[in-house]
Protein backbone atom coordinates (compact mmCIF):
# COMPACT_ATOMS: atom_id res chain seq x y z
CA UNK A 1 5.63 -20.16 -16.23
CA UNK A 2 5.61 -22.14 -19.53
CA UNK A 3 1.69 -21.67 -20.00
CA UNK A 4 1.59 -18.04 -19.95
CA UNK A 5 3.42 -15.57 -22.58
CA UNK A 6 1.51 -12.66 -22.10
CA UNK A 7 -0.47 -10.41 -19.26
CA UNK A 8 -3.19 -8.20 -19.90
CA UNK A 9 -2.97 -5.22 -17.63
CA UNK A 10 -6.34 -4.10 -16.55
CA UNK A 11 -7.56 -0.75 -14.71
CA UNK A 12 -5.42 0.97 -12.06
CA UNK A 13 -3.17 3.49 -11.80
CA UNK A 14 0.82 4.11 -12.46
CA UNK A 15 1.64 1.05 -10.34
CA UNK A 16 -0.31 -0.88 -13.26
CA UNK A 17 1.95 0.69 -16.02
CA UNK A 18 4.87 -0.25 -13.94
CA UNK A 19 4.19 -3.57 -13.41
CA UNK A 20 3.34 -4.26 -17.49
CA UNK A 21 6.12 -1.95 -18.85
CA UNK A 22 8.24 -4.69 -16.02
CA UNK A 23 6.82 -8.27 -17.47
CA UNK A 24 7.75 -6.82 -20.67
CA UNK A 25 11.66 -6.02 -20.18
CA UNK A 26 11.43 -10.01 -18.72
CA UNK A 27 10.43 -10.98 -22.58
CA UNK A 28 6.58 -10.73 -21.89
CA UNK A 29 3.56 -9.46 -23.89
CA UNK A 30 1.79 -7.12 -22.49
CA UNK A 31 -1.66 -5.57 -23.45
CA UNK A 32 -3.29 -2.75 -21.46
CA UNK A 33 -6.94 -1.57 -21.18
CA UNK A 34 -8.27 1.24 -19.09
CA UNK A 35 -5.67 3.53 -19.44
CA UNK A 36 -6.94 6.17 -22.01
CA UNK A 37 -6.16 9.42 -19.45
CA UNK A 38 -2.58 8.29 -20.03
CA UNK A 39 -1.77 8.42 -23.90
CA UNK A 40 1.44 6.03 -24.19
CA UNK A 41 2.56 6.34 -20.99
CA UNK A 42 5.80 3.87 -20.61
CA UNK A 43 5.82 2.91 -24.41
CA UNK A 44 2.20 0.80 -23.59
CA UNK A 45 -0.20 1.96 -25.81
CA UNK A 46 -4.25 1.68 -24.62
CA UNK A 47 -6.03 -1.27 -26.36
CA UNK A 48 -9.95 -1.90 -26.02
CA UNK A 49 -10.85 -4.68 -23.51
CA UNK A 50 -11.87 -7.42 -25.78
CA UNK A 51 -8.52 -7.43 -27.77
CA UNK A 52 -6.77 -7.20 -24.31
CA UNK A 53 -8.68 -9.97 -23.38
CA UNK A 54 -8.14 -11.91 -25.73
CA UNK A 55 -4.43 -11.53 -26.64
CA UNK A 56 -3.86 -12.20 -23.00
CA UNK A 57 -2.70 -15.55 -21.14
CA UNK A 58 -3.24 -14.13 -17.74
CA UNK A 59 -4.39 -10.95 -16.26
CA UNK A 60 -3.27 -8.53 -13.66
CA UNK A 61 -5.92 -6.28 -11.81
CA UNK A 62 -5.50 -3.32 -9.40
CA UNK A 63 -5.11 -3.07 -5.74
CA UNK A 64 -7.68 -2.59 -4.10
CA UNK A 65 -9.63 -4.12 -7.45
CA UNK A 66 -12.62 -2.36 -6.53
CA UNK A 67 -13.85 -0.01 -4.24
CA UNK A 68 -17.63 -0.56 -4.86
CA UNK A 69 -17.52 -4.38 -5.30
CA UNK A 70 -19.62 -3.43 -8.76
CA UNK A 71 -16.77 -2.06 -11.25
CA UNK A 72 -13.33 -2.19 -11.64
CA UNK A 73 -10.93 0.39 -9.46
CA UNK A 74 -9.70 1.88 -12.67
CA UNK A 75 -9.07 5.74 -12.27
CA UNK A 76 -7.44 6.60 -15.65
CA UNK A 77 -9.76 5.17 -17.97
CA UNK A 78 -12.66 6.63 -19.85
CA UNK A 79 -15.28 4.34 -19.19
CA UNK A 80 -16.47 2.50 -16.40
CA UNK A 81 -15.94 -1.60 -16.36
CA UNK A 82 -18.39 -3.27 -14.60
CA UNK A 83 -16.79 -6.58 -12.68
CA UNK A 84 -18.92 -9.24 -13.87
CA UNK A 85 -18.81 -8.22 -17.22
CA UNK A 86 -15.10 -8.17 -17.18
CA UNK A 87 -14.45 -11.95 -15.53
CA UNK A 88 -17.57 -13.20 -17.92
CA UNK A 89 -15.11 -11.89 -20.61
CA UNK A 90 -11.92 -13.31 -18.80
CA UNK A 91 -13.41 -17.15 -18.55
CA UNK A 92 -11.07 -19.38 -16.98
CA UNK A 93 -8.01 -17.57 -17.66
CA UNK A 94 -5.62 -16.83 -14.45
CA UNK A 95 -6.91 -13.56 -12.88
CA UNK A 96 -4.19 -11.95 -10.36
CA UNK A 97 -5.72 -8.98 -8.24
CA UNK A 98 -5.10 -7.01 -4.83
CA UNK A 99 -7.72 -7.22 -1.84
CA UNK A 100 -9.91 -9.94 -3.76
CA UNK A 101 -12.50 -10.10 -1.06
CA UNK A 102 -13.76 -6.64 -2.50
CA UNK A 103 -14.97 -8.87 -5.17
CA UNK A 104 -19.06 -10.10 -5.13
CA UNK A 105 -17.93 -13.43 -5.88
CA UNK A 106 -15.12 -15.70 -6.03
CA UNK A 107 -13.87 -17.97 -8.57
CA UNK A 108 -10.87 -20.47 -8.51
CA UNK A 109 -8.99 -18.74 -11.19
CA UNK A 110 -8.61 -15.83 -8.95
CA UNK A 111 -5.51 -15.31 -6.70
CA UNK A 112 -4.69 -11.94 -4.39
CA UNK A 113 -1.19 -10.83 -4.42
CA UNK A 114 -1.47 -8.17 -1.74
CA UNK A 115 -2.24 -11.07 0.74
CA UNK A 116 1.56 -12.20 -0.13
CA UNK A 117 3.92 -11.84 2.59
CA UNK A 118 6.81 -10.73 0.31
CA UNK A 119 4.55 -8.11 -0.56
CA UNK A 120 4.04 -6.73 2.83
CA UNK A 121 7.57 -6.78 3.68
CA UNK A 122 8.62 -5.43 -0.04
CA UNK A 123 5.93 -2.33 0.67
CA UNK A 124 7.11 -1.45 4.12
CA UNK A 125 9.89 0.46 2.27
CA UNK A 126 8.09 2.60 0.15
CA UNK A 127 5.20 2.70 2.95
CA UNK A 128 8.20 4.31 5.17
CA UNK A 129 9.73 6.77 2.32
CA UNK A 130 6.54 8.13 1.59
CA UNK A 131 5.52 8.62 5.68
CA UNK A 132 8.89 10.20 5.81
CA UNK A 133 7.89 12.72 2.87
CA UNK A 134 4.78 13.57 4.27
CA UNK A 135 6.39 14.62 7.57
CA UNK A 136 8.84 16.35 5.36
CA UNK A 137 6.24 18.55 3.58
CA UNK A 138 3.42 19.11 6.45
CA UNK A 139 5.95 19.20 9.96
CA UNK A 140 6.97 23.25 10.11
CA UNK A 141 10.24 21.66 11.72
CA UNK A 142 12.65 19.15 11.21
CA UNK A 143 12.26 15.60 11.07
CA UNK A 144 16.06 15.65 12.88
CA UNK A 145 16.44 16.29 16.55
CA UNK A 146 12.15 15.69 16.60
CA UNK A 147 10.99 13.61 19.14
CA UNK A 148 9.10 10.75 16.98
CA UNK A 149 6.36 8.19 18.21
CA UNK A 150 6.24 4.88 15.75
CA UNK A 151 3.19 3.10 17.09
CA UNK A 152 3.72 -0.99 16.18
CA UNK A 153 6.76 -2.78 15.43
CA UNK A 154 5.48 -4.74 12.51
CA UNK A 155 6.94 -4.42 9.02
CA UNK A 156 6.17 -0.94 8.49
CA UNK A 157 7.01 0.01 12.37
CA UNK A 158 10.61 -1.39 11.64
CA UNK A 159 10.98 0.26 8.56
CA UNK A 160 9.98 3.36 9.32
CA UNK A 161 11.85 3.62 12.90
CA UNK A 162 15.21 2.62 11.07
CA UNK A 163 14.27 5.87 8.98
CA UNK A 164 13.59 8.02 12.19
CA UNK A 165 16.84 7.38 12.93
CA UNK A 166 19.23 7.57 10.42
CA UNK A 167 17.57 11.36 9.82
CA UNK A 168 18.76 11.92 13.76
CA UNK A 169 15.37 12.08 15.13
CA UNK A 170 14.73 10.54 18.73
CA UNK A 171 12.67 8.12 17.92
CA UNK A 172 10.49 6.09 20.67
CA UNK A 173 8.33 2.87 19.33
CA UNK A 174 5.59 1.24 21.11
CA UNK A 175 5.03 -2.56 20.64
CA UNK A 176 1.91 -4.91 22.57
CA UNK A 177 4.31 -7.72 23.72
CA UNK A 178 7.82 -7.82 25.68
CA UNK A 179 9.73 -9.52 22.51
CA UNK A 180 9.25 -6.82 20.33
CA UNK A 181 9.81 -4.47 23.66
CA UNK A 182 12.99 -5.54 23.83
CA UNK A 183 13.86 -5.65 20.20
CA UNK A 184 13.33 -2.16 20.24
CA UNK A 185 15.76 -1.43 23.01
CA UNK A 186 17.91 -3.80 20.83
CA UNK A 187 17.63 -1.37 18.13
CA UNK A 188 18.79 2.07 20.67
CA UNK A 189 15.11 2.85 20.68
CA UNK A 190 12.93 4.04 23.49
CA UNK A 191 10.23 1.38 24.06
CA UNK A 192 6.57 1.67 25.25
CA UNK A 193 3.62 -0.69 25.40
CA UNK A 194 1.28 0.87 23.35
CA UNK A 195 -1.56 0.28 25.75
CA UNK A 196 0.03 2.97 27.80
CA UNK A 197 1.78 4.98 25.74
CA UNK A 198 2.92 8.70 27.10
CA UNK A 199 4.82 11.47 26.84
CA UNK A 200 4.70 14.14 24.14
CA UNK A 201 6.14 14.05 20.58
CA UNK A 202 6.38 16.48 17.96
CA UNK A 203 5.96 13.81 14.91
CA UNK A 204 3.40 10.57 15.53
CA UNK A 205 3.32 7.81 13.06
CA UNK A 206 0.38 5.05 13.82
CA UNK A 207 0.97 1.62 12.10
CA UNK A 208 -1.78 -0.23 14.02
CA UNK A 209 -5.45 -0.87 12.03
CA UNK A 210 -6.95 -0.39 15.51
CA UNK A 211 -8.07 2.63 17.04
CA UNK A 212 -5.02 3.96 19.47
CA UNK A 213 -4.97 7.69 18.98
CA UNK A 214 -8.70 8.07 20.93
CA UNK A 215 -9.54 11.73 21.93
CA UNK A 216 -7.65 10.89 25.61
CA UNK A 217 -4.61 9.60 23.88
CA UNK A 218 -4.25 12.72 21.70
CA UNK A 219 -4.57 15.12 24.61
CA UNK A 220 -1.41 13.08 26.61
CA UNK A 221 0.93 12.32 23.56
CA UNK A 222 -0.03 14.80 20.60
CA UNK A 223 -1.01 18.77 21.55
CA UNK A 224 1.65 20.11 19.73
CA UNK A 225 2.28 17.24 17.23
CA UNK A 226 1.68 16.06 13.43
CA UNK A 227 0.08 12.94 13.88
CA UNK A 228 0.16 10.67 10.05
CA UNK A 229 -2.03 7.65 10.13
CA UNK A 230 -0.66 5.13 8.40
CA UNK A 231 -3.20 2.27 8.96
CA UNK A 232 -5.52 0.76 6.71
CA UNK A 233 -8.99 1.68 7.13
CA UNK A 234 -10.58 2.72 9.74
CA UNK A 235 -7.35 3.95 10.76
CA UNK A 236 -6.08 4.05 14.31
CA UNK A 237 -6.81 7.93 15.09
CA UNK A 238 -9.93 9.94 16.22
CA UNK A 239 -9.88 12.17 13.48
CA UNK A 240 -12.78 14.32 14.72
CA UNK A 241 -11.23 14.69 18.37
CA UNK A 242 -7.97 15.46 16.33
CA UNK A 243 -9.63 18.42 14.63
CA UNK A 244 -11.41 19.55 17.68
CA UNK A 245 -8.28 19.42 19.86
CA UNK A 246 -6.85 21.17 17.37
CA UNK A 247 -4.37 18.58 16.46
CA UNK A 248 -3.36 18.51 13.01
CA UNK A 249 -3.81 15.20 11.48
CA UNK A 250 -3.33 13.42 8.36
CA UNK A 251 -4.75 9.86 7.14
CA UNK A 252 -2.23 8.64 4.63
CA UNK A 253 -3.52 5.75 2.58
CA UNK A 254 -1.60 3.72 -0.44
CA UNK A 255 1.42 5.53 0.11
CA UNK A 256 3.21 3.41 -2.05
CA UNK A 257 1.09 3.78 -4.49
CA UNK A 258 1.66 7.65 -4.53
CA UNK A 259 4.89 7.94 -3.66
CA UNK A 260 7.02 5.29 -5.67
CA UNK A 261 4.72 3.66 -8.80
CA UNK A 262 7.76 1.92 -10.28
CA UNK A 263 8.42 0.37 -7.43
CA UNK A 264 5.12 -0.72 -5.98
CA UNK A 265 4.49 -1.87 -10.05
CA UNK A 266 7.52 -4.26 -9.84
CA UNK A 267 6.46 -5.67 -6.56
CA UNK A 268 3.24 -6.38 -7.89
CA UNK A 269 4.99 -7.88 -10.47
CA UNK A 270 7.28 -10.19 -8.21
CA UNK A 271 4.58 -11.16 -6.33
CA UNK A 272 2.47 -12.33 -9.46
CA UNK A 273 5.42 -14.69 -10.64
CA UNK A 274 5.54 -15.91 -7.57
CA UNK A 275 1.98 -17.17 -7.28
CA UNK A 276 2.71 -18.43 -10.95
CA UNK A 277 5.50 -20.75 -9.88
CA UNK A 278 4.16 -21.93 -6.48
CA UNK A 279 0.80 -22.63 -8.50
CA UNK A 280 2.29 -24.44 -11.59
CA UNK A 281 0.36 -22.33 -13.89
């Protein structure tokens, strides 16, 4: 990491701030833009984007970095920044972003951290905390001695269930294949293929990008149940049969995000020195 000294942190939210006020405890410079709504937040005070850009070796963008594939995803600052007049700005210079393919073009400069399996597994823990707090705050019981569905064992699915169960709820987790079926009974888990998943449950967390919870599904496994989405978009849950069964469900996105910035900042922040190192830059 010889060639680069300093990062200019670009648009986002408190995940941003996190990551910058990070590099900078490891000896970095760091220069932020798009931050106005947050005064000097974290000691990092708000400079305008062409002193940013230009004090800065490298660059670290959001997650997602857009959301319209036309400006930046930058919530807290004043202005809007349109994309191609920020990478026309940014040249050649090392340009480290989450969900790149929401960019309108691509450029060999660029490299996606969120793709980053460290990342994944890294996120699954504050993915879990913060599914944990939001069955905390909307479930009128409690989360011990509930009957809890974890649909996938991937790295949220293990996460979470380990969660389930060390706040003594009775946790069952549905998987697609027999190695992760019996992985689960490993664990002291009840096991279910999730392409026939029954009984009823009082707390339902969905980890699978797929659509699982269909109108059918909900009426077998979730009539008197909180069901929390945890998928990426489109979700895995029939929202509208949810609300018409009367089903009270909630689609929570970016969890980490939300529920632990620091965190999620320094992952970002691992994950970036990573690519650095592997990529000789």
């Amino acid at each position: 990491m010889d060639n680069i000294s300093s990062f200019g942190i670009i648009g986002g939210d408190k995940r941003q701030l996190y990551c910058g006020r990070s590099a900078i405890d490891d000896g970095y410079g760091v220069y932020i833009s798009g931050f106005e709504k947050c005064g000097t937040m974290l000691g990092l005070i708000n400079s305008d984007l062409k002193s940013t850009v230009s004090n800065s070796d490298a660059f670290i963008l959001p997650l997602p970095v857009s959301k319209d594939g036309l400006t930046l995803n930058a919530p807290l600052a004043d202005d809007i920044i349109q994309l191609d007049e920020l990478f026309d700005l940014i040249g050649e210079k090392p340009v480290f972003c989450g969900m790149k393919t929401k960019l309108p073009f691509g450029r060999d400069n660029i490299f996606d951290y969120s793709t980053r399996e460290e990342f994944a597994v890294a996120n699954a823990v504050p993915t879990g905390e913060g599914a944990v707090e939001t069955a905390m705050l909307e479930y009128d019981g409690t989360v011990n001695n509930s009957r809890c569905l974890v649909t996938g064992y991937g790295r949220i699915g293990r996460v979470l269930s380990d969660m389930l169960c060390g706040l003594g709820a009775d946790v069952t987790v549905s998987a697609r294949n027999l190695k992760d079926i019996e992985f689960i009974k490993a664990k002291g888990f009840h096991a279910v293929f999730t392409s026939n998943i029954i009984g009823k449950y009082d707390i339902i967390f969905n980890t699978i990008p797929c659509m699982i919870f269909d109108a059918h599904t909900l009426a077998k496994t979730a009539s008197n149940a909180l069901v929390i989405d945890l998928a990426s978009m489109p979700g895995g849950v029939d929202f509208r049969a949810a609300e018409r069964l009367g089903i009270k469900a909630i689609h929570a996105l970016s969890l980490p995000g939300k529920v632990a910035p620091k965190t999620s900042g320094i992952i970002i922040k691992n994950a970036v020195y990573n690519i650095i190192r592997e990529a000789k830059l």
